[in-house]
Protein backbone atom coordinates (compact mmCIF):
# COMPACT_ATOMS: atom_id res chain seq x y z
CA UNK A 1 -147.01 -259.42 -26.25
CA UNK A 2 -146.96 -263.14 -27.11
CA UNK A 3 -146.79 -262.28 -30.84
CA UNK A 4 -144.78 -259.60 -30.80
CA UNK A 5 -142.27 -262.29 -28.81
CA UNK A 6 -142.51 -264.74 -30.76
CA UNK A 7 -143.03 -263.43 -34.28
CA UNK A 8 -141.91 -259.50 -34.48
CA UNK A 9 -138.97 -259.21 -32.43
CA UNK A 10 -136.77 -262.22 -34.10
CA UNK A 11 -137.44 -260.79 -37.71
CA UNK A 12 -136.83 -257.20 -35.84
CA UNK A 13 -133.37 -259.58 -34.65
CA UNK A 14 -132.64 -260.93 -37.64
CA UNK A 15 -133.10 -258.39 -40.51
CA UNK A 16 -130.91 -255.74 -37.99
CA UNK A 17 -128.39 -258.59 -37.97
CA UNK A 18 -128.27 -258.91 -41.76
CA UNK A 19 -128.69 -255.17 -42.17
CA UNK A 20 -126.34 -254.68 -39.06
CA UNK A 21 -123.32 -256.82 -40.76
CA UNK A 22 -123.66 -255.07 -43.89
CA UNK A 23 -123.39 -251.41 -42.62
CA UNK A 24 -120.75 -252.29 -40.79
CA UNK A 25 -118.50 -253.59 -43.47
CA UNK A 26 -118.84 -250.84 -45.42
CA UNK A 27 -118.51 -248.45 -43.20
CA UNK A 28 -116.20 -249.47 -40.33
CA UNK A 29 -113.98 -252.06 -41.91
CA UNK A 30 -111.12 -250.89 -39.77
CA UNK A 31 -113.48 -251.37 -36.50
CA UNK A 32 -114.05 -254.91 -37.62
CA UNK A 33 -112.24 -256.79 -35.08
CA UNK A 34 -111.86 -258.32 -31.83
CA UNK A 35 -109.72 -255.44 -30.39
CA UNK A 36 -107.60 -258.35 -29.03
CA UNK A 37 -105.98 -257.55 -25.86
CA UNK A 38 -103.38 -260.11 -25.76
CA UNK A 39 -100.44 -257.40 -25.78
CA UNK A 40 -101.52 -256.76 -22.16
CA UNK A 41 -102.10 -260.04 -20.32
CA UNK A 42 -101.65 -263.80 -21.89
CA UNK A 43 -101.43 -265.88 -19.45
CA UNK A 44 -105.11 -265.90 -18.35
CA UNK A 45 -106.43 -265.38 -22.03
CA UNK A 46 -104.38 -268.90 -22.74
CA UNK A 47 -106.42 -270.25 -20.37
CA UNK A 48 -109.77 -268.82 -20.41
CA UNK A 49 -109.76 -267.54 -24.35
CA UNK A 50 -109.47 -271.66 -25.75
CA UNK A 51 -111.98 -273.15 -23.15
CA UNK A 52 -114.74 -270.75 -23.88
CA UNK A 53 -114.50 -270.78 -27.94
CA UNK A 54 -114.35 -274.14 -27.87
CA UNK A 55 -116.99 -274.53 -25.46
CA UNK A 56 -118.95 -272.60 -27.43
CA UNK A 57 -118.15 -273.89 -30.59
CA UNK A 58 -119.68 -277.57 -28.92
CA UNK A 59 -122.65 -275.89 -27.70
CA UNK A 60 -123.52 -274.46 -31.19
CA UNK A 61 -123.47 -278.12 -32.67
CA UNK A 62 -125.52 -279.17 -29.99
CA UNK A 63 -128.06 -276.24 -30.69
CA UNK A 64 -128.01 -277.20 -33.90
CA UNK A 65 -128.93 -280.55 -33.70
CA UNK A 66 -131.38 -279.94 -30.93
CA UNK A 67 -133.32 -276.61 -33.08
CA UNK A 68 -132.79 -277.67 -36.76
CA UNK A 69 -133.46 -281.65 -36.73
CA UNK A 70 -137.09 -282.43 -35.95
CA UNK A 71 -137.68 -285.67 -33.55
CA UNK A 72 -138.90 -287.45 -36.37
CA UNK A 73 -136.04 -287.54 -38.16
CA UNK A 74 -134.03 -289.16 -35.24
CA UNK A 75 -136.73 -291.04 -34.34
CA UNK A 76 -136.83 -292.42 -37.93
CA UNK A 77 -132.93 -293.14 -37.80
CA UNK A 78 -134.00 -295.93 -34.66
CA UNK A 79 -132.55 -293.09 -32.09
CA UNK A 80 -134.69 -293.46 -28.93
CA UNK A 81 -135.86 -290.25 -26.95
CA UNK A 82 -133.76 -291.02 -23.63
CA UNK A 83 -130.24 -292.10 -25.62
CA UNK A 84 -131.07 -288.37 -27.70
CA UNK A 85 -131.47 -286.81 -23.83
CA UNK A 86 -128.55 -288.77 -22.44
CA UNK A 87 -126.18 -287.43 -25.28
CA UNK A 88 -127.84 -283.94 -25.10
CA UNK A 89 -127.83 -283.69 -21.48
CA UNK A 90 -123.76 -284.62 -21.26
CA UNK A 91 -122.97 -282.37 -24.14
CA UNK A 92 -124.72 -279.60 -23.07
CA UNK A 93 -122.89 -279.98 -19.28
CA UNK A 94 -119.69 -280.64 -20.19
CA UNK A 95 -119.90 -277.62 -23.29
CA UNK A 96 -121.62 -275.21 -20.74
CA UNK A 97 -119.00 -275.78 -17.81
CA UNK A 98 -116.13 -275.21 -20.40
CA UNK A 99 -117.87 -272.07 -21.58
CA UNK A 100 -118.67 -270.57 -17.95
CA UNK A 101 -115.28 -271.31 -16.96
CA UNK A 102 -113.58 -269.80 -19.70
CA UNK A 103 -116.23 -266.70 -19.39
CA UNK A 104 -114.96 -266.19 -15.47
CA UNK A 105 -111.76 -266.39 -16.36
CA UNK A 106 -112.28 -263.94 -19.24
CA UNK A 107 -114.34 -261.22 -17.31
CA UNK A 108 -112.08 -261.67 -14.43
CA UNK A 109 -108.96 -260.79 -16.30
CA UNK A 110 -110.83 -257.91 -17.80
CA UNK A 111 -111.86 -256.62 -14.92
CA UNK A 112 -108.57 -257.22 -12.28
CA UNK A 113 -106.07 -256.47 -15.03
CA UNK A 114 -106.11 -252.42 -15.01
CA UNK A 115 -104.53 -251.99 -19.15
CA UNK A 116 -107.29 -254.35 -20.09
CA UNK A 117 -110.46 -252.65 -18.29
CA UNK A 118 -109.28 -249.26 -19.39
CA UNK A 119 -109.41 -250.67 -23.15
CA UNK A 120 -112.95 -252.19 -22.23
CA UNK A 121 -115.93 -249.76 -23.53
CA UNK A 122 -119.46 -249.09 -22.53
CA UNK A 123 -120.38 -251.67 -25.50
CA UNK A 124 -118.09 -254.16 -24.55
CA UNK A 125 -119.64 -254.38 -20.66
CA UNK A 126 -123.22 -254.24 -22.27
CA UNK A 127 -122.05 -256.83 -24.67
CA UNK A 128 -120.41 -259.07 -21.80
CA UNK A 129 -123.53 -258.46 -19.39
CA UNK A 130 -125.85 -259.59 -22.48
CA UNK A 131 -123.65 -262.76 -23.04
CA UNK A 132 -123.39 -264.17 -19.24
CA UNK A 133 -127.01 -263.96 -18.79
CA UNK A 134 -127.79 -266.34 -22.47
CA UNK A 135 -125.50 -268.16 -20.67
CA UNK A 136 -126.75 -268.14 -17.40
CA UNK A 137 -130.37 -269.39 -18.89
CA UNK A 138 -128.67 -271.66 -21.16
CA UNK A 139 -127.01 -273.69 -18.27
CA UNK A 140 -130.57 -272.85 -16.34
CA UNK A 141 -132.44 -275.12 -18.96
CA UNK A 142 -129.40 -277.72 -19.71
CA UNK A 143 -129.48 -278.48 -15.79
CA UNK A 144 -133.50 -278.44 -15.42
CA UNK A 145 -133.61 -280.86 -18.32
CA UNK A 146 -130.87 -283.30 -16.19
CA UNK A 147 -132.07 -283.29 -13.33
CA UNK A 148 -136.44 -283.76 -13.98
CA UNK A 149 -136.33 -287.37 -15.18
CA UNK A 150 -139.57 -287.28 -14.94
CA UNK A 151 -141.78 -288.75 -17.78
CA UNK A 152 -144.27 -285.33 -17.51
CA UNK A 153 -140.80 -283.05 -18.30
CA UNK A 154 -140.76 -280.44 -20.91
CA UNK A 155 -139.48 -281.51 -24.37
CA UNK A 156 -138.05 -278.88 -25.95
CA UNK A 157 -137.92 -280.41 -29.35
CA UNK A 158 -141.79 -280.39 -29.39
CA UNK A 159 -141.82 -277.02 -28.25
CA UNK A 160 -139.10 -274.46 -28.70
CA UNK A 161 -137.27 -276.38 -31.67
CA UNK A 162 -140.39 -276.41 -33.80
CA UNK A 163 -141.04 -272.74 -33.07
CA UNK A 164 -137.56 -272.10 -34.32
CA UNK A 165 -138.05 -273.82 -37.47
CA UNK A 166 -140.93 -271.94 -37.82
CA UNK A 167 -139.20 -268.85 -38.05
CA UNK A 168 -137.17 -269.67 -40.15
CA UNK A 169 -139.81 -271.67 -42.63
CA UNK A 170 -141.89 -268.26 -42.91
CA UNK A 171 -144.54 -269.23 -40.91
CA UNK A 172 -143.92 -268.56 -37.10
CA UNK A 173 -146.42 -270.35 -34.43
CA UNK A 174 -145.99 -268.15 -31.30
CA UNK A 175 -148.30 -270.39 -29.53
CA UNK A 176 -145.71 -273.11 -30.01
CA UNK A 177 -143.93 -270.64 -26.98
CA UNK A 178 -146.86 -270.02 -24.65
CA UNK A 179 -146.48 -273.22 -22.96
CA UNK A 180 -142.88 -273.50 -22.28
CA UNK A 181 -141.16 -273.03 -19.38
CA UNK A 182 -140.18 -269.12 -17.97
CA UNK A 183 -136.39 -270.03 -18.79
CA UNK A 184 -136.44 -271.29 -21.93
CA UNK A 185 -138.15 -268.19 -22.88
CA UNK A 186 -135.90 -265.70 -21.32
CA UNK A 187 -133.16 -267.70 -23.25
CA UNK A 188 -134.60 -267.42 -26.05
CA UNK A 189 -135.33 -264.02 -25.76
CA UNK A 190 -132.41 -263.03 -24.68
CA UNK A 191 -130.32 -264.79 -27.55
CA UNK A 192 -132.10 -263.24 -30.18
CA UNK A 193 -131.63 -259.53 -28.37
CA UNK A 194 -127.62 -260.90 -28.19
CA UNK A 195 -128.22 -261.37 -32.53
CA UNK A 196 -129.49 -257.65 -32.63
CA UNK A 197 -126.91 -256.19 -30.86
CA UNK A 198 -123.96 -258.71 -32.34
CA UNK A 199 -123.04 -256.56 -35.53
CA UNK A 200 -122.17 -253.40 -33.57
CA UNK A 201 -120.09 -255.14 -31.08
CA UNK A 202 -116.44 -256.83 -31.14
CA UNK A 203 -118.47 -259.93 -32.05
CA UNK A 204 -118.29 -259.31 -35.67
CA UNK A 205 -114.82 -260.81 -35.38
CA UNK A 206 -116.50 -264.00 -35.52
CA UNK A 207 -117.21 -263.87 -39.32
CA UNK A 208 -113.27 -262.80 -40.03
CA UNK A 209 -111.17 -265.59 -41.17
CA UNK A 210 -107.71 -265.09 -41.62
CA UNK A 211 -107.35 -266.91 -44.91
CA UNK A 212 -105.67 -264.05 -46.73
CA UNK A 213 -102.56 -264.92 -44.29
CA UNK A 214 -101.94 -267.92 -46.98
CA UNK A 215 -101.28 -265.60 -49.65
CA UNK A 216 -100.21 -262.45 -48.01
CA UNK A 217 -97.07 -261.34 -49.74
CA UNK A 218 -93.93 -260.21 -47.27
CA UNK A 219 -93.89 -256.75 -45.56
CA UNK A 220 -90.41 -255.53 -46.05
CA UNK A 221 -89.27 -253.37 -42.42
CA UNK A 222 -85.90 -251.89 -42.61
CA UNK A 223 -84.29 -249.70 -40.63
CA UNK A 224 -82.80 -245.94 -40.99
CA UNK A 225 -79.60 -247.30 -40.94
CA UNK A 226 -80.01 -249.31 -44.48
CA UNK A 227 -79.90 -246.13 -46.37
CA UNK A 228 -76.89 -244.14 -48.13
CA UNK A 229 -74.17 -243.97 -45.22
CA UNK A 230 -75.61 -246.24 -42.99
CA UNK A 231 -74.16 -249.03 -41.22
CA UNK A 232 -73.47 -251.99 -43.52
CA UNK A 233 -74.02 -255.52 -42.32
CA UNK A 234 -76.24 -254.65 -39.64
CA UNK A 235 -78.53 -257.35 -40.42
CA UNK A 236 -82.12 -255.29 -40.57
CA UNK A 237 -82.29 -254.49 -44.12
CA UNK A 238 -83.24 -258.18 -44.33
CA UNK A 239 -86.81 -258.49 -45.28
CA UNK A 240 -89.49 -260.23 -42.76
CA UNK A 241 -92.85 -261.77 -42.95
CA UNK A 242 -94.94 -260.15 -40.39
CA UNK A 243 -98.76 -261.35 -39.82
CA UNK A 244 -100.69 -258.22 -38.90
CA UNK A 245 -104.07 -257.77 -38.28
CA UNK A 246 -106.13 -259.92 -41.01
CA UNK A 247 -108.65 -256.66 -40.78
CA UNK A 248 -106.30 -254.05 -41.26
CA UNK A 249 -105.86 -252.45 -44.94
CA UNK A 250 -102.78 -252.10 -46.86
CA UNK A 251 -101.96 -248.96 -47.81
């Protein structure tokens, strides 16, 4: 089980991610997006939509630094183990409160407003049960970590991050796993099931960027009323520049 953990099921993750992403380009380009829900109710997704991207957006720098750059590289750089952990520690609370926030006020508009949960599909509540509980672990091991100030406390930069870069370098080290605490497991688990499942959900919208809307020429609307015998100077024959969906296909 321990190697299947911690050496099987991320590749099994990460090739149906790449594989996943691929597929689904070619195949459901027209599926590849957020199925945005604004039309229906605003002014929670004001709210809740900017605190938990940008939450999360926080949290993924913070992941980064904490997986990617190995304690001896910030220990070279004269950075002392408890500023790292101070700096960590505040990040990581003030990203995860913006991102559970914005989550509640997300899955609470989805569920109390009735257009919204009737747009909301068995994959979308699987996907949204998935992401609370990598949440739920995530703030699990940020608040463990701030409150045991302990000097016998679990480092997760000897542990987890080095098992991550050993995924990554070719040459896993499950046993790098064995020892660390039940939640930073189950998170880490959990967010690599989240990467298997993320190219057949509405989370693909993450790798859309509307760039084309820089160069998209106008879409001319006009009305019935602009053709032979209709009614001059009614104004709608004027072209407009709409922005529609930067996944949608011109005809």
């Amino acid at each position: 089980m321990s190697t299947f953990l911690w050496v099987v099921f991320p590749y099994l993750a990460l090739a149906t991610f790449v594989g996943g992403l691929i597929w689904r380009y070619r195949y459901d380009q027209f599926g590849w997006t957020s199925r945005s829900s604004q039309l229906y109710e605003s002014k929670l997704l004001r709210i809740g939509s900017p605190l938990f991207h940008v939450g999360l957006l926080i949290a993924l720098m913070g992941h980064l630094m904490g997986l990617v750059i190995p304690k001896t590289w910030t220990d070279g750089l004269g950075i002392e183990q408890h500023l790292y952990h101070l700096f960590a520690v505040v990040g990581g609370l003030v990203s995860g409160a913006m991102i559970v926030v914005g989550f509640a006020i997300l899955v609470f508009r989805r569920r109390t407003t009735s257009t919204v949960f009737q747009a909301t599909t068995w994959n979308d509540k699987l996907m949204y049960l998935l992401l609370g509980l990598v949440i739920a672990f995530g703030m699990w091991n940020t608040l463990s970590t701030a409150l045991d100030v302990s000097h016998d406390a679990y480092n997760y930069r000897l542990g987890v991050s080095r098992w991550f870069r050993s995924v990554f370098m070719l040459r896993p080290d499950a046993s790098l796993m064995v020892d660390a605490p039940l939640q930073f497991q189950v998170h880490a688990v959990l967010a690599f099931l989240l990467i298997l499942v993320w190219p057949f959900t509405r989370l693909v919208h993450v790798f859309s960027a509307p760039i084309g809307y820089l160069t998209r020429p106008y879409i001319v609307y006009r009305s019935a009323g602009d053709g032979p015998g209709g009614r001059p100077g009614s104004g709608l024959g004027v072209p407009q520049k709409t922005w529609d969906s930067p996944t949608s296909k011109r005809g």
